[in-house]
C-alpha atoms as a PDB file:
ATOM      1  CA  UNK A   1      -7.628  40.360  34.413  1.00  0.00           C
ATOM      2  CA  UNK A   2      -5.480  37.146  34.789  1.00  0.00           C
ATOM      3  CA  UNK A   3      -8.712  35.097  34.076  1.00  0.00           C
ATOM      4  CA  UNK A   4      -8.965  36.895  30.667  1.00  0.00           C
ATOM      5  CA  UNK A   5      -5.859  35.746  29.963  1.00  0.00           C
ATOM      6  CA  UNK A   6      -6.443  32.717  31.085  1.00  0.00           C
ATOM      7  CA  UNK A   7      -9.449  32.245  28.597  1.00  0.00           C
ATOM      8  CA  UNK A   8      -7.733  33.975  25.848  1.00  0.00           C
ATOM      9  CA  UNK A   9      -5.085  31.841  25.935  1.00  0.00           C
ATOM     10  CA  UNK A  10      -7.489  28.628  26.511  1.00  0.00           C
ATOM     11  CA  UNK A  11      -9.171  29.497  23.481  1.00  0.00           C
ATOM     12  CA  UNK A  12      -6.358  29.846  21.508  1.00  0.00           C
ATOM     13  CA  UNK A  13      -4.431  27.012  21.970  1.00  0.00           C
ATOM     14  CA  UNK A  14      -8.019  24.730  21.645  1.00  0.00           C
ATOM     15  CA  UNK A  15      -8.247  26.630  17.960  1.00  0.00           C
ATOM     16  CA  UNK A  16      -4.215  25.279  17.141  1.00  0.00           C
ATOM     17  CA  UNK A  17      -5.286  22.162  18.252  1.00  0.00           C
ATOM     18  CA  UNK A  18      -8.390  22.174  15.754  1.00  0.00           C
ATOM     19  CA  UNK A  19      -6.064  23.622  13.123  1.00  0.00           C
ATOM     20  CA  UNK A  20      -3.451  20.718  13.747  1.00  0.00           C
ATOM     21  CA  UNK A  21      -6.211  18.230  14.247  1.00  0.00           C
ATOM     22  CA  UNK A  22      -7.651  19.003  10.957  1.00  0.00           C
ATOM     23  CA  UNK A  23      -4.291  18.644   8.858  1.00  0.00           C
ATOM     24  CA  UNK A  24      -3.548  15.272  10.830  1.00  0.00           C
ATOM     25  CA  UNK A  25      -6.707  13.973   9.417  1.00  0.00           C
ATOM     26  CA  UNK A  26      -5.807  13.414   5.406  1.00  0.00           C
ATOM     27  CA  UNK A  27      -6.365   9.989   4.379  1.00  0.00           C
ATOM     28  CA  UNK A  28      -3.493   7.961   4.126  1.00  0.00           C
ATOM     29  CA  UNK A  29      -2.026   7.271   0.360  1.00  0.00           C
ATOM     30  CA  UNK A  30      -2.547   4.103  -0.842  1.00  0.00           C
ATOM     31  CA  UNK A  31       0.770   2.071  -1.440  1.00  0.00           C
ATOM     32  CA  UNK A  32      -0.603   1.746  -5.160  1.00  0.00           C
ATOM     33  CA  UNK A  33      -1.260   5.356  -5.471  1.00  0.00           C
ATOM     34  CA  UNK A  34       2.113   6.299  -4.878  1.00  0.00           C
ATOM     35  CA  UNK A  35       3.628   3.470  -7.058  1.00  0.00           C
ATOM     36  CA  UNK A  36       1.600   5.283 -10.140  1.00  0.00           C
ATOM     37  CA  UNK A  37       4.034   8.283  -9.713  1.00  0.00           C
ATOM     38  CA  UNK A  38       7.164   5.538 -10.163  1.00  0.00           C
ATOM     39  CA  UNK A  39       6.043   3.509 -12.832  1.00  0.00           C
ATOM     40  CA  UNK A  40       2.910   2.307 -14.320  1.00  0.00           C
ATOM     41  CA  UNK A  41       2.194   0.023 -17.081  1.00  0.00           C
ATOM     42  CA  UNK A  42      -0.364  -0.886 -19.635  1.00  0.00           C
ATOM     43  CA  UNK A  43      -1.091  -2.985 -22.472  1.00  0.00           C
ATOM     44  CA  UNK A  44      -1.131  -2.443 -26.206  1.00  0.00           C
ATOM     45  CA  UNK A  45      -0.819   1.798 -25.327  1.00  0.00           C
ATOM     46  CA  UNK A  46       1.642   3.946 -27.103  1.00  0.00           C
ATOM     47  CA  UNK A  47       1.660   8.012 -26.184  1.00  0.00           C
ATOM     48  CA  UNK A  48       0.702   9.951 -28.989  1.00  0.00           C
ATOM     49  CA  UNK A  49       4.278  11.680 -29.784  1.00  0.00           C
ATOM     50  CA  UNK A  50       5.961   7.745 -30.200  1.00  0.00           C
ATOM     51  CA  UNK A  51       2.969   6.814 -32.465  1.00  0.00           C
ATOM     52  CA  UNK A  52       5.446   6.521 -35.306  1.00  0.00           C
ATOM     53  CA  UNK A  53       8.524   5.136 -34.379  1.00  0.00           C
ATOM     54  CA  UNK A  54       6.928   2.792 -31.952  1.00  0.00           C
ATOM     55  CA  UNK A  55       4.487   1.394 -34.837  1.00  0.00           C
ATOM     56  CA  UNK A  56       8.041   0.954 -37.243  1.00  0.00           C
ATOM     57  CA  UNK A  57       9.747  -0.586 -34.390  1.00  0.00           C
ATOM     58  CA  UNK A  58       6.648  -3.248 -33.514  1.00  0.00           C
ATOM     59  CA  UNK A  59       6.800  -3.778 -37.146  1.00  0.00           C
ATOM     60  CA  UNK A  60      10.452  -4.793 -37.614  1.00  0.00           C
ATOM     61  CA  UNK A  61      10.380  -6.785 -33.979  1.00  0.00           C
ATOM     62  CA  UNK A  62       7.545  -8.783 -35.273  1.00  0.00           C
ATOM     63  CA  UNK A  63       9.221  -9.701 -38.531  1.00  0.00           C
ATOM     64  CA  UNK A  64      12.639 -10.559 -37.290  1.00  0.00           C
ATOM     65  CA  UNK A  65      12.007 -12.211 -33.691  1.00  0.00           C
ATOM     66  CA  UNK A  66      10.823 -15.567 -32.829  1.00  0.00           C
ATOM     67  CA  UNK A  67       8.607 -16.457 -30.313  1.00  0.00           C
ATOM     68  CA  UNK A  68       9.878 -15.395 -26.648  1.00  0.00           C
ATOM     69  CA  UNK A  69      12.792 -12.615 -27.907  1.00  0.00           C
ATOM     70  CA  UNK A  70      12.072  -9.842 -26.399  1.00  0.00           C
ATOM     71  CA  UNK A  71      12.527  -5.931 -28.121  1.00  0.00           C
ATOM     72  CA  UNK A  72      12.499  -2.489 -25.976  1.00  0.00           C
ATOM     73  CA  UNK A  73      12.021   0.789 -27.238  1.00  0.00           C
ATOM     74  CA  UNK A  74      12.876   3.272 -24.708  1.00  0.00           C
ATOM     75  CA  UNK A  75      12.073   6.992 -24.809  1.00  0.00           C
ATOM     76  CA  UNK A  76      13.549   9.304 -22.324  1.00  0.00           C
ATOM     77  CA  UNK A  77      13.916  12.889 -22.387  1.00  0.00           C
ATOM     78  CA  UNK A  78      15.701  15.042 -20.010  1.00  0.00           C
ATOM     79  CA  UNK A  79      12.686  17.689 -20.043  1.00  0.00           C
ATOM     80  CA  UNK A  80      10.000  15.155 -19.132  1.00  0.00           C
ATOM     81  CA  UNK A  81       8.861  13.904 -15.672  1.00  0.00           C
ATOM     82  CA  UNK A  82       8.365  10.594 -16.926  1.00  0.00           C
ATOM     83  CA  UNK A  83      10.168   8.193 -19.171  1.00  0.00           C
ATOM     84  CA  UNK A  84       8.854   5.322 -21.290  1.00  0.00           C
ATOM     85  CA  UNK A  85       9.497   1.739 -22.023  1.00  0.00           C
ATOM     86  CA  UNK A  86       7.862  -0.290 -24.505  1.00  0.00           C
ATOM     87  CA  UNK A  87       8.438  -3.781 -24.566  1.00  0.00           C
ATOM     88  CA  UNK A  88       7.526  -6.917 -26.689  1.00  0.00           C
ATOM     89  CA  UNK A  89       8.391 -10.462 -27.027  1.00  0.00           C
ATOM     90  CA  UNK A  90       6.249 -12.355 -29.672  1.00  0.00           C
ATOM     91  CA  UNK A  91       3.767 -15.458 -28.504  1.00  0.00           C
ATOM     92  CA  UNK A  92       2.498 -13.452 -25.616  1.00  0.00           C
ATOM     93  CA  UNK A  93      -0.685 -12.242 -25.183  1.00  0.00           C
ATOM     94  CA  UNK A  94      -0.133 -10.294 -21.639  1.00  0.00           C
ATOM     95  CA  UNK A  95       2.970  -9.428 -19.795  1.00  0.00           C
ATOM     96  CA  UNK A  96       4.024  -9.306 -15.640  1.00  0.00           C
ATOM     97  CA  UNK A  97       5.654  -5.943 -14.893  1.00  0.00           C
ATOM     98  CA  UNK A  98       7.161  -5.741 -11.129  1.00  0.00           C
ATOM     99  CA  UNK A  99       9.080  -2.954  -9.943  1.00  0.00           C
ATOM    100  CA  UNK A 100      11.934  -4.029  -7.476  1.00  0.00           C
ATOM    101  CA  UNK A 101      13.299  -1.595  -5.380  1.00  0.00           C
ATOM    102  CA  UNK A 102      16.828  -2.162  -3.485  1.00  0.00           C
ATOM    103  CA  UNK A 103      17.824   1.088  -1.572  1.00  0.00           C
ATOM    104  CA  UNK A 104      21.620  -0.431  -0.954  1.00  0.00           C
ATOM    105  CA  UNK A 105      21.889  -0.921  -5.167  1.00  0.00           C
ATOM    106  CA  UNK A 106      25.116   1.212  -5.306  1.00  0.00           C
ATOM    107  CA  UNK A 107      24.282   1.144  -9.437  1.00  0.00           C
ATOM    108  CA  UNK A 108      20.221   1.708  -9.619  1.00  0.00           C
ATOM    109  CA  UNK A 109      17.664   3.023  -7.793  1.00  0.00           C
ATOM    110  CA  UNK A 110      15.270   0.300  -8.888  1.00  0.00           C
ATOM    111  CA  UNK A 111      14.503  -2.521 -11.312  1.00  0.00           C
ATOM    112  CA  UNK A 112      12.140  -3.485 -13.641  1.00  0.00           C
ATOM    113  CA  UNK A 113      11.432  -6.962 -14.136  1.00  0.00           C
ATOM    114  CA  UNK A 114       9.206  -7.678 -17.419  1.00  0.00           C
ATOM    115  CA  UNK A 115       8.015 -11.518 -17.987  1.00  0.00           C
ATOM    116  CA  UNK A 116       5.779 -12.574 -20.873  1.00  0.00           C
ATOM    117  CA  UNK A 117       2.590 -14.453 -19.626  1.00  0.00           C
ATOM    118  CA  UNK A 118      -0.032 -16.496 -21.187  1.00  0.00           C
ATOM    119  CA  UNK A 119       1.174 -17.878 -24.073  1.00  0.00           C
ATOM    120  CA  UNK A 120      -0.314 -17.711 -27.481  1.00  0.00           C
ATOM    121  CA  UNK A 121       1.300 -18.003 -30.505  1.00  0.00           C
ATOM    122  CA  UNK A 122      -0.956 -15.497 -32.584  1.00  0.00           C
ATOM    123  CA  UNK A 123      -0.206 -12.759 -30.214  1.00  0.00           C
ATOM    124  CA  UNK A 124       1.619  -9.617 -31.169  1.00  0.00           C
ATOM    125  CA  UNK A 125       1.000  -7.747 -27.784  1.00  0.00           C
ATOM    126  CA  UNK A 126       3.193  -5.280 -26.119  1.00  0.00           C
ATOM    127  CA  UNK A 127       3.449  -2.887 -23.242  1.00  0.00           C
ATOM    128  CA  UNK A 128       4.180  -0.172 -22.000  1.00  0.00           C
ATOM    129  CA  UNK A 129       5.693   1.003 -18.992  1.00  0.00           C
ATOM    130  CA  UNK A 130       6.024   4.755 -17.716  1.00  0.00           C
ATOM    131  CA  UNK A 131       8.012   5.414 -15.080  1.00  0.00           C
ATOM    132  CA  UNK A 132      10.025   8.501 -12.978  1.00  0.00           C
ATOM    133  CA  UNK A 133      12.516  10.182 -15.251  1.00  0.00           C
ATOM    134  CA  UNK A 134      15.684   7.729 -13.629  1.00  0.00           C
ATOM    135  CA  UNK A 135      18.462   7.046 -15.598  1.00  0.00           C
ATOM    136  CA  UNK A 136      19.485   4.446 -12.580  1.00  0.00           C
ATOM    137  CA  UNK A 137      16.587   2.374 -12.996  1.00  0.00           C
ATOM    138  CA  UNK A 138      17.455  -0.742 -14.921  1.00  0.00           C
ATOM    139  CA  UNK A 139      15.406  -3.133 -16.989  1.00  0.00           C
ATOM    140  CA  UNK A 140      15.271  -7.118 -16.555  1.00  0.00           C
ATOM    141  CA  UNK A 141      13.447  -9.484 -19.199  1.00  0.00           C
ATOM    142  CA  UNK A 142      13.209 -12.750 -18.033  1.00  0.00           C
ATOM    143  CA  UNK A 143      11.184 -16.110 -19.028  1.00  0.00           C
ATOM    144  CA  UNK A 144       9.994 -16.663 -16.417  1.00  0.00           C
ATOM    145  CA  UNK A 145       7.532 -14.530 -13.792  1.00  0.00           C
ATOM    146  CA  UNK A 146       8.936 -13.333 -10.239  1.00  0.00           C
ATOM    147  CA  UNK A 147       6.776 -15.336  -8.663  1.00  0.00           C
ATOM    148  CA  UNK A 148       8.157 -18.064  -9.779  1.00  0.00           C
ATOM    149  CA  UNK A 149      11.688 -16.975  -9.565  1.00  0.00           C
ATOM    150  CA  UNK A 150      11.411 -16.170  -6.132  1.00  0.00           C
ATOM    151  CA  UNK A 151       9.329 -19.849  -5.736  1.00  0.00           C
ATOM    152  CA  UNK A 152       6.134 -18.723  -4.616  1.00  0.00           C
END
């Protein structure tokens, strides 16, 4: 009797340990894979419901900025998982878009640093940037790209 219970109990605890082994064995998420769910970016895109006002709003920036000034359009609404960005500056024909996080920020979860790259004075590019419904994250424009700030 006590070696049925002995094998009983061996063969359950080797099928918990099969169980637990097989959960343990997920691949790990990719540090970009996660940073899609907190902000993502793309050039020259605008989301179908912002076709309008985004269009009207490229139209007037181009018209009344010089080269370098940047514009934002930001859409956020409280029944949406994500929020959007769209910014332009003209001469540029790409943009850097880094998100900086600083868990001590008493102010913002995050930051958003958007630089204009590759200069061309033709171009009337802009982007846009989707990120986590966060009224504490905080946009910086700047002239010049992190790397550089930071002197890499």
């Amino acid at each position: 009797m006590r070696a049925r219970w002995l094998t009983v109990g061996l063969c359950l605890g080797l099928c918990l340990t099969g169980c637990t082994a097989e959960g343990a064995k997920k691949p790990p998420v990719s540090l970009e894979s996660a940073m899609q769910h907190v902000y993502s970016y793309s050039l020259n895109e605008i989301e179908p419901e912002h076709v309008e006002e985004v269009t009207q709003w490229l139209a007037d920036a181009q018209a009344e900025g010089a080269d370098g000034q940047f514009f934002i359009k930001s859409f956020q609404d409280d029944t949406s998982e994500y929020a959007y960005t769209y910014a332009y500056a003209g001469g540029y024909a790409d943009y850097e878009v880094s998100f900086i996080y600083t868990p001590k920020d008493p102010v913002s979860t995050g930051k958003i640093h958007i630089a204009g790259t590759r200069k061309d004075s033709l171009a009337h590019h802009f982007v846009q940037i989707k990120t986590v419904n966060d009224l504490s994250i905080m946009y910086i424009v700047a002239d010049e790209r992190l790397e550089e700030l930071l002197g890499f």
